[in-house]
PDB file of N, CA and C in Angstrom:
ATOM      1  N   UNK A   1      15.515  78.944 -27.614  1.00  0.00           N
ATOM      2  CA  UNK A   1      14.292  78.414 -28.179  1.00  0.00           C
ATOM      3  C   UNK A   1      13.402  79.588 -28.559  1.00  0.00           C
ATOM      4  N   UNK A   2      12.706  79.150 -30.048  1.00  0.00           N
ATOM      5  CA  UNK A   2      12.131  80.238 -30.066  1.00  0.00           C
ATOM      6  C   UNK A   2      10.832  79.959 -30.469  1.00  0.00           C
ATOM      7  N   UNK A   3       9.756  80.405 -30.170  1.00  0.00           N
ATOM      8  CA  UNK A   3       7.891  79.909 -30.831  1.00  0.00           C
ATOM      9  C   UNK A   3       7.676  80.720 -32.258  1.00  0.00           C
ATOM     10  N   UNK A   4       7.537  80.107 -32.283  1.00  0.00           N
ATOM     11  CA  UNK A   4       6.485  80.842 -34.199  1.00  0.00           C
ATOM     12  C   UNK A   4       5.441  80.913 -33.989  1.00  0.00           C
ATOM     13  N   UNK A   5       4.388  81.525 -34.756  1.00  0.00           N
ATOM     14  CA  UNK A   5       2.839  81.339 -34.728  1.00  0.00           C
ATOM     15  C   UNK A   5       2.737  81.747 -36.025  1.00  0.00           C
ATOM     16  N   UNK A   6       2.111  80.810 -36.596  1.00  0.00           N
ATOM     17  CA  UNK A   6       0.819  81.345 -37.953  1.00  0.00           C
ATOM     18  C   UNK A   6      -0.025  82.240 -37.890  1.00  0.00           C
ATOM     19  N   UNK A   7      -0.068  83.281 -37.422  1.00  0.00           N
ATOM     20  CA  UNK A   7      -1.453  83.851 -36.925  1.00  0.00           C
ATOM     21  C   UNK A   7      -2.877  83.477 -38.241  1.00  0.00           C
ATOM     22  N   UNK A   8      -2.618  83.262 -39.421  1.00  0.00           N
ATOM     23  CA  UNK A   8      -2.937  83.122 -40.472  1.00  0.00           C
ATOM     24  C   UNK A   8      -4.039  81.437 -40.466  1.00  0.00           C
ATOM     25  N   UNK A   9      -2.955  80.609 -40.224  1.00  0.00           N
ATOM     26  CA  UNK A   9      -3.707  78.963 -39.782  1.00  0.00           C
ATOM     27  C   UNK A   9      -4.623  79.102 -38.691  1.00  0.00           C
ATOM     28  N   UNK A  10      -3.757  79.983 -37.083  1.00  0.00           N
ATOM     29  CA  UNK A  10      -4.874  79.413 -36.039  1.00  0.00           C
ATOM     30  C   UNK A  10      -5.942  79.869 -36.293  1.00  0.00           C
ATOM     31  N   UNK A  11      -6.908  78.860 -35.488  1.00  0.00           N
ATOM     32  CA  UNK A  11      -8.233  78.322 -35.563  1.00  0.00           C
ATOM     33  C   UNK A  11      -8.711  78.520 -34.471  1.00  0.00           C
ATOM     34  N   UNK A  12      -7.980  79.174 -33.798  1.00  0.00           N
ATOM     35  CA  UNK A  12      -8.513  79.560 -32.062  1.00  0.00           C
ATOM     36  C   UNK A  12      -8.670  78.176 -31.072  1.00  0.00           C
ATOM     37  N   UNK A  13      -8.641  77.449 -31.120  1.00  0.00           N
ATOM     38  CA  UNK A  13      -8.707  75.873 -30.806  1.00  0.00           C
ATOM     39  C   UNK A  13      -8.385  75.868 -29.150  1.00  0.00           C
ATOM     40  N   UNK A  14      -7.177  76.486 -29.217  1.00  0.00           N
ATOM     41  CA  UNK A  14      -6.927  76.972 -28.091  1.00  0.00           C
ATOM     42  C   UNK A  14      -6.045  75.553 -27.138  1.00  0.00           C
ATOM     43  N   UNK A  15      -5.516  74.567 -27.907  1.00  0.00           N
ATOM     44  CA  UNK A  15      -4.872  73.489 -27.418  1.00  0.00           C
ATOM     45  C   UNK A  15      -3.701  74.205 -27.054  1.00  0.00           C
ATOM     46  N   UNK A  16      -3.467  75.326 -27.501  1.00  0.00           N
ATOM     47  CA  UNK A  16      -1.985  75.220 -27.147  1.00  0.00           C
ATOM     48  C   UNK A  16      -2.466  75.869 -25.558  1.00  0.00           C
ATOM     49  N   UNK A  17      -3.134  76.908 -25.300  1.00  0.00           N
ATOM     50  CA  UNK A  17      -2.929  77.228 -23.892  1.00  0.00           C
ATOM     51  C   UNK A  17      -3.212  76.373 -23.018  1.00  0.00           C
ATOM     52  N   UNK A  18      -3.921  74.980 -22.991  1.00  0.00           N
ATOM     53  CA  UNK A  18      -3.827  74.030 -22.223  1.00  0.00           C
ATOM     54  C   UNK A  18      -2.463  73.665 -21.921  1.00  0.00           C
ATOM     55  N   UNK A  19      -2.060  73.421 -22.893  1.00  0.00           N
ATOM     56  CA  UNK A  19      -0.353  72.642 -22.619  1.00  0.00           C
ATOM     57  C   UNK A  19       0.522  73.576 -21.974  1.00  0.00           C
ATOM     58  N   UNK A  20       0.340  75.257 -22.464  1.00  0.00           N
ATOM     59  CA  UNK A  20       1.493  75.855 -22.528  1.00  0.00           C
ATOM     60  C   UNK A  20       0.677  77.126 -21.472  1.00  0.00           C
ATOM     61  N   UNK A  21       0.106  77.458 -20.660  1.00  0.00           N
ATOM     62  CA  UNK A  21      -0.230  78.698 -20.329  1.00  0.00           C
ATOM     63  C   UNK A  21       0.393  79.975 -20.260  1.00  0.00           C
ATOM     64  N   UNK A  22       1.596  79.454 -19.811  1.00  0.00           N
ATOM     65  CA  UNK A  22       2.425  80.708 -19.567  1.00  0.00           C
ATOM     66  C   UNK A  22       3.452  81.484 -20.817  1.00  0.00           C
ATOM     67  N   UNK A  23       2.933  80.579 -21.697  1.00  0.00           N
ATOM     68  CA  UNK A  23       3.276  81.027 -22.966  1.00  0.00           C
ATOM     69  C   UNK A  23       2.316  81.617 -24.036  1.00  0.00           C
ATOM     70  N   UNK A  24       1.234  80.625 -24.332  1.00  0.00           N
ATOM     71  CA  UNK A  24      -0.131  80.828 -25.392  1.00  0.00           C
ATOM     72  C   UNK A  24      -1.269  81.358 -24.611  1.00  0.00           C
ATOM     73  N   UNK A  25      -1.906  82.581 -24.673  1.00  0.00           N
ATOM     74  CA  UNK A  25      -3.401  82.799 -24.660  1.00  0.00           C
ATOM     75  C   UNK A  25      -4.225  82.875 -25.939  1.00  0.00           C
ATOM     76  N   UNK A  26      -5.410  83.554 -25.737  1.00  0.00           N
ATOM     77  CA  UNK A  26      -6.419  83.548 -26.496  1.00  0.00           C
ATOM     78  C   UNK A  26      -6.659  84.792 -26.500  1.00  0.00           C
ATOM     79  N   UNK A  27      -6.667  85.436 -27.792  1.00  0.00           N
ATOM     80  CA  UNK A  27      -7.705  86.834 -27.579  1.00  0.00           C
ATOM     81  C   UNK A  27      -8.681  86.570 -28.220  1.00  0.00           C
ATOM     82  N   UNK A  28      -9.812  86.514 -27.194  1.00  0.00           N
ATOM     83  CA  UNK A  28     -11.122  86.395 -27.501  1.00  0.00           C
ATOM     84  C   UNK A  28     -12.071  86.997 -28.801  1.00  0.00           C
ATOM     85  N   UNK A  29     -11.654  88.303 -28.989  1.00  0.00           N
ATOM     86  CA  UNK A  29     -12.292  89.148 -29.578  1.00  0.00           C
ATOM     87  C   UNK A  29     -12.339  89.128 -30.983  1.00  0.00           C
ATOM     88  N   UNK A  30     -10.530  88.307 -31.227  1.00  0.00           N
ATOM     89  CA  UNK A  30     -10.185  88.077 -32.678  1.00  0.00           C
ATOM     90  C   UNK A  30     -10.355  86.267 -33.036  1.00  0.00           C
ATOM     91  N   UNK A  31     -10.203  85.733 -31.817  1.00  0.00           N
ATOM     92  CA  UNK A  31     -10.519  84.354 -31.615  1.00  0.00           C
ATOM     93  C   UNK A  31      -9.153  83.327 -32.217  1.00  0.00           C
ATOM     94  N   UNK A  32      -7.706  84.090 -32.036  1.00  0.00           N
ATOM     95  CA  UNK A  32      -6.384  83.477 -32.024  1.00  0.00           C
ATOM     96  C   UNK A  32      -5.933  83.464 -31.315  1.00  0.00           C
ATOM     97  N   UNK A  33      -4.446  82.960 -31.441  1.00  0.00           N
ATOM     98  CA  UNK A  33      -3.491  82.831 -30.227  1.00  0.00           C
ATOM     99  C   UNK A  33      -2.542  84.195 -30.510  1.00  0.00           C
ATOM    100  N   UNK A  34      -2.590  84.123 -28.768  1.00  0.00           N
ATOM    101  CA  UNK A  34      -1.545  85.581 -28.450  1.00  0.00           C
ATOM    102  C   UNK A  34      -0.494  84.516 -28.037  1.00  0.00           C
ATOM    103  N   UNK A  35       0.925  85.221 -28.428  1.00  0.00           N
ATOM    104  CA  UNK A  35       1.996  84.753 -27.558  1.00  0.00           C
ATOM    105  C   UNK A  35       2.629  85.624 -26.934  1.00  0.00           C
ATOM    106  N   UNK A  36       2.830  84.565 -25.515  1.00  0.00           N
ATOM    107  CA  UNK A  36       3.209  85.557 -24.415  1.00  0.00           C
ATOM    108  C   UNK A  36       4.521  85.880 -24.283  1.00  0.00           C
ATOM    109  N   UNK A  37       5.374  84.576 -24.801  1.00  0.00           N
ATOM    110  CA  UNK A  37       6.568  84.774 -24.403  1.00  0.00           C
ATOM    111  C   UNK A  37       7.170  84.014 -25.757  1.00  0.00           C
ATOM    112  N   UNK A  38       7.992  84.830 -26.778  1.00  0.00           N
ATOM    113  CA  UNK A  38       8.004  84.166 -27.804  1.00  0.00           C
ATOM    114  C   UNK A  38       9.343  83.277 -27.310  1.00  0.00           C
ATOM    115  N   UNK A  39      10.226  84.011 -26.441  1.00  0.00           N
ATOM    116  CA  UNK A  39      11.527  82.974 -26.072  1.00  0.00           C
ATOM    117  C   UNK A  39      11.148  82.728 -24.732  1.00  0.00           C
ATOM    118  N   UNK A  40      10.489  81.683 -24.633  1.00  0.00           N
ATOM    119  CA  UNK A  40      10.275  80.900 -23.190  1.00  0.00           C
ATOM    120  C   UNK A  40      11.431  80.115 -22.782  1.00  0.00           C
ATOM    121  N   UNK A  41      11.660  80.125 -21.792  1.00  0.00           N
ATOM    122  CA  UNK A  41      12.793  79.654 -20.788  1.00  0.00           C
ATOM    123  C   UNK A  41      12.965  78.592 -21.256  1.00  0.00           C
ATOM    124  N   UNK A  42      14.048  77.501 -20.947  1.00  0.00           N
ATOM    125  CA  UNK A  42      14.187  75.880 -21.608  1.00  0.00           C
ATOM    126  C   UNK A  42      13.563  75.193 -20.435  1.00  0.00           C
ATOM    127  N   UNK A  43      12.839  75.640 -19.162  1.00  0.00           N
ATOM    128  CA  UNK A  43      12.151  74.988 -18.513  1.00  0.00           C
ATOM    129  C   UNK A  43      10.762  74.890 -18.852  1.00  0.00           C
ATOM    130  N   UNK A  44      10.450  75.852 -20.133  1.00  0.00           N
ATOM    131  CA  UNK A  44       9.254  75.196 -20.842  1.00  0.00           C
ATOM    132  C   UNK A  44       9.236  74.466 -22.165  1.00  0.00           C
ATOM    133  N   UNK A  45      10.649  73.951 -22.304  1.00  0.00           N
ATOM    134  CA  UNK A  45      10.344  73.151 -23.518  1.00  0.00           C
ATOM    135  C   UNK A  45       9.503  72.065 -23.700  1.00  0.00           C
ATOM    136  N   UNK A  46       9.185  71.446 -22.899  1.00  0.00           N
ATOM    137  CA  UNK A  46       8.688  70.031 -22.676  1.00  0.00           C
ATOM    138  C   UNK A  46       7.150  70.595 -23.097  1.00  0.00           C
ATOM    139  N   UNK A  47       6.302  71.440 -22.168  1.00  0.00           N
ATOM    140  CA  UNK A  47       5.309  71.823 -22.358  1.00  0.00           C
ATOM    141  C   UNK A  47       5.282  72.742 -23.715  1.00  0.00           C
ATOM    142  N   UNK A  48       6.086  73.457 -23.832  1.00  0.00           N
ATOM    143  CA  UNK A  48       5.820  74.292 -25.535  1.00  0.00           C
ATOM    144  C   UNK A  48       5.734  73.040 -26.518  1.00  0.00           C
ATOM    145  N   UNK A  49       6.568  71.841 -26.335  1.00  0.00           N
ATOM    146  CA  UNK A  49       6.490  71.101 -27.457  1.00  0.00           C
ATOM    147  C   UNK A  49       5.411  70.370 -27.579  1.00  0.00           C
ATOM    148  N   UNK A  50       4.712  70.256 -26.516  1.00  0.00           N
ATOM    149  CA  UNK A  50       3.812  69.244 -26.246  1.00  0.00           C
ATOM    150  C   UNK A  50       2.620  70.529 -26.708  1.00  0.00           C
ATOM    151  N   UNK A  51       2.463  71.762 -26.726  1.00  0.00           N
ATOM    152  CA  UNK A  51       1.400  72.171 -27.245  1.00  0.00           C
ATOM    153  C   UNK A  51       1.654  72.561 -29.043  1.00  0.00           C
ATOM    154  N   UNK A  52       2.968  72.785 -29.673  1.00  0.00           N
ATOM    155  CA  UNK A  52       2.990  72.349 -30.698  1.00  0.00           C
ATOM    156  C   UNK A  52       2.705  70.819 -31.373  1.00  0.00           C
ATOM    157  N   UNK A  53       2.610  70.237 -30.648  1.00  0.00           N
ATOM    158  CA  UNK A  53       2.306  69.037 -31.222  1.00  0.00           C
ATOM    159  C   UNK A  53       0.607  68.743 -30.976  1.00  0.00           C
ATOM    160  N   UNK A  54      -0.105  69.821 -30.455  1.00  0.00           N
ATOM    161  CA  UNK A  54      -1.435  69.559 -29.555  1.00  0.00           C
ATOM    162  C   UNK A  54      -2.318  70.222 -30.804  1.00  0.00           C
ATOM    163  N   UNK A  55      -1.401  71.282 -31.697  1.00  0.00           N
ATOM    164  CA  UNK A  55      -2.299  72.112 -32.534  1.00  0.00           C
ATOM    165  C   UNK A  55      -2.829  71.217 -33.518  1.00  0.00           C
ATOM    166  N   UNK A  56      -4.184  71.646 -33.654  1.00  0.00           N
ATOM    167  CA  UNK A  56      -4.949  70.962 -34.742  1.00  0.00           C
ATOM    168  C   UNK A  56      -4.639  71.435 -36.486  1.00  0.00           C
ATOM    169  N   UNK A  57      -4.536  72.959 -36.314  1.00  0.00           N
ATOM    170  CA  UNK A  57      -4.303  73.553 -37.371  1.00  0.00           C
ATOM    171  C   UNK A  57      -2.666  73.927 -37.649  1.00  0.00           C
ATOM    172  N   UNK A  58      -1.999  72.711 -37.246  1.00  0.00           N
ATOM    173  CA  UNK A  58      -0.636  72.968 -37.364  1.00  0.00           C
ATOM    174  C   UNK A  58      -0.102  74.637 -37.156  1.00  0.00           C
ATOM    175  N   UNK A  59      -0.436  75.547 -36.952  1.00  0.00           N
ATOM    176  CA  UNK A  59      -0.319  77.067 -36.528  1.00  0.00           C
ATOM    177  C   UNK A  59       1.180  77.461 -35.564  1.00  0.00           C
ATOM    178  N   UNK A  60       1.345  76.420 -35.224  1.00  0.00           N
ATOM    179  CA  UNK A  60       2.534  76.376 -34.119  1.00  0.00           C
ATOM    180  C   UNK A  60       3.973  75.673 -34.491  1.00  0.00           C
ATOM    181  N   UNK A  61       5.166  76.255 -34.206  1.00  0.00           N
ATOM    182  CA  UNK A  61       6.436  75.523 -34.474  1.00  0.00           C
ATOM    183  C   UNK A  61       7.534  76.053 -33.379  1.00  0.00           C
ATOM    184  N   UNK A  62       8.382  75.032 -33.489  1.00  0.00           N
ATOM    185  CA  UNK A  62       9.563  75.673 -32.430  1.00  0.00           C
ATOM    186  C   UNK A  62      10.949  75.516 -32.900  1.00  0.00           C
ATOM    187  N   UNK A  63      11.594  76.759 -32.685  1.00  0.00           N
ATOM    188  CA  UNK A  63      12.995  76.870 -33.176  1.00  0.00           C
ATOM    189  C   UNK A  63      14.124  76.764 -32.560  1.00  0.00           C
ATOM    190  N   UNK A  64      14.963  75.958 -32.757  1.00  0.00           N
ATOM    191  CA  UNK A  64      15.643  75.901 -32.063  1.00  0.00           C
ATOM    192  C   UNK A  64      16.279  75.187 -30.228  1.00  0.00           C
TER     193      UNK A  64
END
């Protein structure tokens, strides 16, 4: 599995680090999403998908 990010779309919204922490932060300074772990384990699929589906600015996708 793999995460994408728009860096371009996000909106800083920041839904995805609710769903996903150990994957999505925030850098404050620029006001997007950092990703932490672009290949997160398949014990976070459930939660990665659930914060791709959480984004407002569609910014988020998953591969695979």
């Amino acid at each position: 599995m793999k995460v994408l990010v728009d860096i371009d779309a996000c909106q800083g919204f920041a839904c995805c680090m609710m769903e996903a922490p150990t994957v999505f932060d925030l850098e404050e300074s620029i006001g997007k999403v950092v990703l932490l772990k672009e290949h997160p384990g398949e014990e976070l699929r459930d939660a990665v998908a659930a914060a791709v589906r959480a984004c407002p600015a569609n910014a988020l996708a998953l591969e695979g």
